[in-house]
C-alpha atoms as a PDB file:
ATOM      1  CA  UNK A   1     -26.810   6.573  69.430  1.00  0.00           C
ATOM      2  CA  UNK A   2     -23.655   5.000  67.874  1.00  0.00           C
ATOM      3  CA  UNK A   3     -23.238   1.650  68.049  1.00  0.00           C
ATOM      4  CA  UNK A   4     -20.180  -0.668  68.116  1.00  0.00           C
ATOM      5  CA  UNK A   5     -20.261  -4.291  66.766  1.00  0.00           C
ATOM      6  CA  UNK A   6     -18.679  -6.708  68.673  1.00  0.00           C
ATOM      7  CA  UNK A   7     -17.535  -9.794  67.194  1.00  0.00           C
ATOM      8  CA  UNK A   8     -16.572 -13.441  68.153  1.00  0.00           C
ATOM      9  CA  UNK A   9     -12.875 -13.172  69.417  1.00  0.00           C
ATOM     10  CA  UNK A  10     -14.167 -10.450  71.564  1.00  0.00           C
ATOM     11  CA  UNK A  11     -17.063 -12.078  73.294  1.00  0.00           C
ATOM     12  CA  UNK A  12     -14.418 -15.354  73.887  1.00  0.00           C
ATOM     13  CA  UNK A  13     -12.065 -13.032  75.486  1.00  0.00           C
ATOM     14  CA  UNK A  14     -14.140 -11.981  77.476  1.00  0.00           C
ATOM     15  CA  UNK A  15     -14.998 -15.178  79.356  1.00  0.00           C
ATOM     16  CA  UNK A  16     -11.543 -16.190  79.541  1.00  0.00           C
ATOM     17  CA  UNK A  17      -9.786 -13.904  81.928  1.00  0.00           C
ATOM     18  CA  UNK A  18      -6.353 -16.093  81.184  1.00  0.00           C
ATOM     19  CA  UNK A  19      -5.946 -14.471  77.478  1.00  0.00           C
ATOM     20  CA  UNK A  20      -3.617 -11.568  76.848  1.00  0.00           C
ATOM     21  CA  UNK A  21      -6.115  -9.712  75.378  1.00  0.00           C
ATOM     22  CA  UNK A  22      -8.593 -10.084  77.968  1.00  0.00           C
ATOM     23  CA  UNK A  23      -8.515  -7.035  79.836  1.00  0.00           C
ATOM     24  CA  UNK A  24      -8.313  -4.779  76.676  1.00  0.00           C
ATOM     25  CA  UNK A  25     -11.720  -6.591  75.598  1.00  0.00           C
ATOM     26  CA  UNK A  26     -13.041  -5.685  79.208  1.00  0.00           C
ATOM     27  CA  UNK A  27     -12.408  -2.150  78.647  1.00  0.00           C
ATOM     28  CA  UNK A  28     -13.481  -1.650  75.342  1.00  0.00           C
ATOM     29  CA  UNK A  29     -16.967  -2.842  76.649  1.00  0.00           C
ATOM     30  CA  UNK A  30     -17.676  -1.541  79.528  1.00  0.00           C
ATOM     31  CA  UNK A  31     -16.780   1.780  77.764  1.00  0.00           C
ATOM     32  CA  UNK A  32     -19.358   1.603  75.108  1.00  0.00           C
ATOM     33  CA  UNK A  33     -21.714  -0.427  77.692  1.00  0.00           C
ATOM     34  CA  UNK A  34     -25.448  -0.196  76.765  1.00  0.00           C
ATOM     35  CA  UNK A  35     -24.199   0.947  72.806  1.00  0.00           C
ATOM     36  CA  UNK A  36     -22.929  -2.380  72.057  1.00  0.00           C
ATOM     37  CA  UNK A  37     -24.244  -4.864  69.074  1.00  0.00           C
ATOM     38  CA  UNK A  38     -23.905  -8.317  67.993  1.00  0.00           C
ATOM     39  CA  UNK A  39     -25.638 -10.640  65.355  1.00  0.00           C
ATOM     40  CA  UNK A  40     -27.693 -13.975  65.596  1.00  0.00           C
ATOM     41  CA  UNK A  41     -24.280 -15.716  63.681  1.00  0.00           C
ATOM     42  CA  UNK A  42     -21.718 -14.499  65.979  1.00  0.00           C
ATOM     43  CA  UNK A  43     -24.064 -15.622  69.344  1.00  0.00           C
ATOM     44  CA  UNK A  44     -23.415 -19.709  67.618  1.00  0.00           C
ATOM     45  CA  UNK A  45     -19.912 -19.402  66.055  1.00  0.00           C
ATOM     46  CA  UNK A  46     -19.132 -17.733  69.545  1.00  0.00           C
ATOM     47  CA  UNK A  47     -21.060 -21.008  71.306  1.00  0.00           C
ATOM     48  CA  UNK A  48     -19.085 -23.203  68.951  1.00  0.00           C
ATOM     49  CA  UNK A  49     -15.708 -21.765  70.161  1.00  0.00           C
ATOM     50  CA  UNK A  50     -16.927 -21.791  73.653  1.00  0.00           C
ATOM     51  CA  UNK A  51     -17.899 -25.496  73.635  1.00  0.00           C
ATOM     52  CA  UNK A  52     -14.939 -26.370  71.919  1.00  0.00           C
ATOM     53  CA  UNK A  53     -12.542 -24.722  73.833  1.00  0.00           C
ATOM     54  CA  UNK A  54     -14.290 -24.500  77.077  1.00  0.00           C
ATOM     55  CA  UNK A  55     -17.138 -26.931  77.438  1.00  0.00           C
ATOM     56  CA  UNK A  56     -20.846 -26.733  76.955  1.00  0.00           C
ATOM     57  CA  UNK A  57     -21.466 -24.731  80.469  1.00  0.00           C
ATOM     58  CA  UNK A  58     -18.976 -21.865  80.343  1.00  0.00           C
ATOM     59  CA  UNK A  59     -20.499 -21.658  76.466  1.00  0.00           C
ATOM     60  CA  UNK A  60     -24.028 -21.478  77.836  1.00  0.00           C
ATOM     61  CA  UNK A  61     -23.309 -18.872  80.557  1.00  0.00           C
ATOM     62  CA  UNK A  62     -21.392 -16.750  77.882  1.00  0.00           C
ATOM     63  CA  UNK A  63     -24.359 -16.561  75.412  1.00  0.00           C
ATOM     64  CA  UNK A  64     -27.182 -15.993  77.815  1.00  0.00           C
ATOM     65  CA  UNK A  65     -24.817 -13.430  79.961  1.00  0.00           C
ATOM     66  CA  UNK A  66     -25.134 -11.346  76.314  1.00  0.00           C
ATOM     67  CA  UNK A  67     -28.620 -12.479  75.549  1.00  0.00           C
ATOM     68  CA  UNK A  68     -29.959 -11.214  78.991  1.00  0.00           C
ATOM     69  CA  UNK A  69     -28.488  -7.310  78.228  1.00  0.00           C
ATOM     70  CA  UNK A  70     -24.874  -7.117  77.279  1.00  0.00           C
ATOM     71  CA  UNK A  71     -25.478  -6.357  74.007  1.00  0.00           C
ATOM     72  CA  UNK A  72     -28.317  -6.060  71.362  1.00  0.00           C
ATOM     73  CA  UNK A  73     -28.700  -9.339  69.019  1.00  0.00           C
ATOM     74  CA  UNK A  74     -29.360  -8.618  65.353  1.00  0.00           C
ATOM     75  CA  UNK A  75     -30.604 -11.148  63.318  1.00  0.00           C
ATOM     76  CA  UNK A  76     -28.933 -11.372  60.153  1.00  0.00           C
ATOM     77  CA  UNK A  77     -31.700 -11.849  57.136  1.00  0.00           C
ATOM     78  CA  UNK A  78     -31.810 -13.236  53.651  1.00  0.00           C
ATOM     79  CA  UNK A  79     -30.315  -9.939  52.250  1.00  0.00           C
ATOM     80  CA  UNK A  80     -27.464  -9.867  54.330  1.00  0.00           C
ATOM     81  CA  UNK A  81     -26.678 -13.423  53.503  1.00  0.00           C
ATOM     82  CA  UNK A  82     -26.377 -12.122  49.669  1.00  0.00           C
ATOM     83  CA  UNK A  83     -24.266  -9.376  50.628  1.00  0.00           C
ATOM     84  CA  UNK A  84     -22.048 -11.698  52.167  1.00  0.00           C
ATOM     85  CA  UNK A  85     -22.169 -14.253  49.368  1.00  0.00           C
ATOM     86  CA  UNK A  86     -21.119 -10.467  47.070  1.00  0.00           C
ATOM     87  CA  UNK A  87     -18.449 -10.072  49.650  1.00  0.00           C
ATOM     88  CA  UNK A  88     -16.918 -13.351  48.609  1.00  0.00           C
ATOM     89  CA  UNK A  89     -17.207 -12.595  45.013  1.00  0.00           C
ATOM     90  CA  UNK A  90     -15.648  -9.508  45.421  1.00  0.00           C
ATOM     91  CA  UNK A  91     -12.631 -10.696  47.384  1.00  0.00           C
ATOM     92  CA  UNK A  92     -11.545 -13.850  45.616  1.00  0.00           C
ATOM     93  CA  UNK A  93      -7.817 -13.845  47.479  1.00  0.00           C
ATOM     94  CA  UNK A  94      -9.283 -13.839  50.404  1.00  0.00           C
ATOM     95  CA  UNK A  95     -10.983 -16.571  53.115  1.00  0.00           C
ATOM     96  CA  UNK A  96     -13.560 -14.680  54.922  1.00  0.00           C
ATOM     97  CA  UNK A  97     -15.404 -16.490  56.973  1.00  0.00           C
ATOM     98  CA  UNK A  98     -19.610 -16.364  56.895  1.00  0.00           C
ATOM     99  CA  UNK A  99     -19.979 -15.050  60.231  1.00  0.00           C
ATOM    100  CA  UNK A 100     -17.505 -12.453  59.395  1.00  0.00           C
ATOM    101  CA  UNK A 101     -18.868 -11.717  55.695  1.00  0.00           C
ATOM    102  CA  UNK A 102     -22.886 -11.589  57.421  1.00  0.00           C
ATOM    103  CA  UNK A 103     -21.393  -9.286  60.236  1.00  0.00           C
ATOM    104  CA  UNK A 104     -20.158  -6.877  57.532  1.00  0.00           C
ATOM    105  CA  UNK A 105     -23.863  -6.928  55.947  1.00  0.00           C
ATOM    106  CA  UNK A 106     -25.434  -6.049  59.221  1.00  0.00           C
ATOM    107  CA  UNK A 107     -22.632  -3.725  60.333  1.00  0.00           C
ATOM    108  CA  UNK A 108     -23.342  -1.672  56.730  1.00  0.00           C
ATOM    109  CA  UNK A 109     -27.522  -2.359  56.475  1.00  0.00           C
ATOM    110  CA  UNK A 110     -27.102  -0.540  60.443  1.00  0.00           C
ATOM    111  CA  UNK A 111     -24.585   1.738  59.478  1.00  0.00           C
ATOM    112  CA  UNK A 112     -22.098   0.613  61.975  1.00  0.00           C
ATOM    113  CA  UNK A 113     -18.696   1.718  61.533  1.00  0.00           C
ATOM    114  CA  UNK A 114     -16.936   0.380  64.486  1.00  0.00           C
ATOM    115  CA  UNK A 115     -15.946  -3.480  65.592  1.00  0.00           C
ATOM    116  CA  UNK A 116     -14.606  -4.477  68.638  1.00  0.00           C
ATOM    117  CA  UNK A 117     -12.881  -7.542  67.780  1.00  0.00           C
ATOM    118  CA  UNK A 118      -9.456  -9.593  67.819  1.00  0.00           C
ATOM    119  CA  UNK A 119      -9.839 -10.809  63.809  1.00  0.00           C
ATOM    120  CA  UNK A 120      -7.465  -9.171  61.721  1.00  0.00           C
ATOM    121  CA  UNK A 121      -9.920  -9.504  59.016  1.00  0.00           C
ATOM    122  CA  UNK A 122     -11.702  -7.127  60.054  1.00  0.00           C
ATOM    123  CA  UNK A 123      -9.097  -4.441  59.342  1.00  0.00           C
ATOM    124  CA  UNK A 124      -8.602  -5.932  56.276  1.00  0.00           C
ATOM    125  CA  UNK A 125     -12.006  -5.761  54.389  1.00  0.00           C
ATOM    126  CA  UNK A 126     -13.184  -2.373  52.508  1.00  0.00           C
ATOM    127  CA  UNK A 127     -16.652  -1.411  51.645  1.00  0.00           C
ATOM    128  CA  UNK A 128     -18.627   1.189  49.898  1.00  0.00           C
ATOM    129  CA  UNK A 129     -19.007   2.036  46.449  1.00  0.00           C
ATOM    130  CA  UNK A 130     -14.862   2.419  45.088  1.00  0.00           C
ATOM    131  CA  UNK A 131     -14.520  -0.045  48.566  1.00  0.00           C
ATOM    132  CA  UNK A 132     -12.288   2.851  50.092  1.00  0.00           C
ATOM    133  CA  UNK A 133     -14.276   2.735  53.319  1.00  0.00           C
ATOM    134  CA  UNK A 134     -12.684   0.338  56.289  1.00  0.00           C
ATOM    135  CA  UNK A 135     -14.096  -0.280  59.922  1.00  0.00           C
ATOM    136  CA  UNK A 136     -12.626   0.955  62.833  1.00  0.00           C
ATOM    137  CA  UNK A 137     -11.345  -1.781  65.030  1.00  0.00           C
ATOM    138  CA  UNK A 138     -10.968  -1.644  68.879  1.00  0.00           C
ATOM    139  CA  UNK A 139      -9.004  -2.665  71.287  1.00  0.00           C
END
């Protein structure tokens, strides 16, 4: 089964049925419902947005809405926090964030090629070995 990573800006648009981009997100999901995939770091920097933005309840409803079935949580290990700290090595001109770096090490230890996300980043970073190889991004 292919699955499809869904990132921060995603989940956030989701709750917020007043962003542009909101019912794009919708469909993306519910298309690839019961194949999606998220990790342990997007579930708090997508809290963190969520109480910022929102407050502490919407944030709460948000992350135990995807913790109770919308999508599988991945916990991002030690190794994927040293690909990530490569990732930053290897793309000095760049700010990546953390979250963004460790979802790029679990996307590639799961062989995930596919992100649904809003972060241009993610179109921007290239992996593999000559770092040809780019994610496909959705919506």
């Amino acid at each position: 089964m292919d699955y499809w990573y869904v990132d921060t800006s995603a989940w956030v648009s989701l709750a917020n049925s007043d962003e542009a981009s909101h019912e794009r997100v919708v469909a993306a999901l519910d298309d690839r419902r019961g194949r999606l995939i998220t990790s342990d770091h997007v579930l708090h920097e997508t809290w963190t947005v969520m109480r910022f933005r929102h407050g502490f309840e919407p944030a709460e409803r948000l992350i135990n809405g995807i913790r109770g079935g919308i999508a599988k949580v991945e916990v991002s290990g030690l190794s994927d926090l040293e690909v990530a700290a490569a990732i930053d090595t290897a793309f000095p001109d760049q700010r990546f964030s953390l979250s963004d770096r460790t979802s790029w090490a679990v996307m590639q230890r799961l062989g995930i090629h596919d992100a649904i996300t809003l972060d241009k980043d993610f179109r921007i970073y290239r992996f593999g070995s000559d770092r040809r190889l780019s994610f496909t991004v959705w919506p």
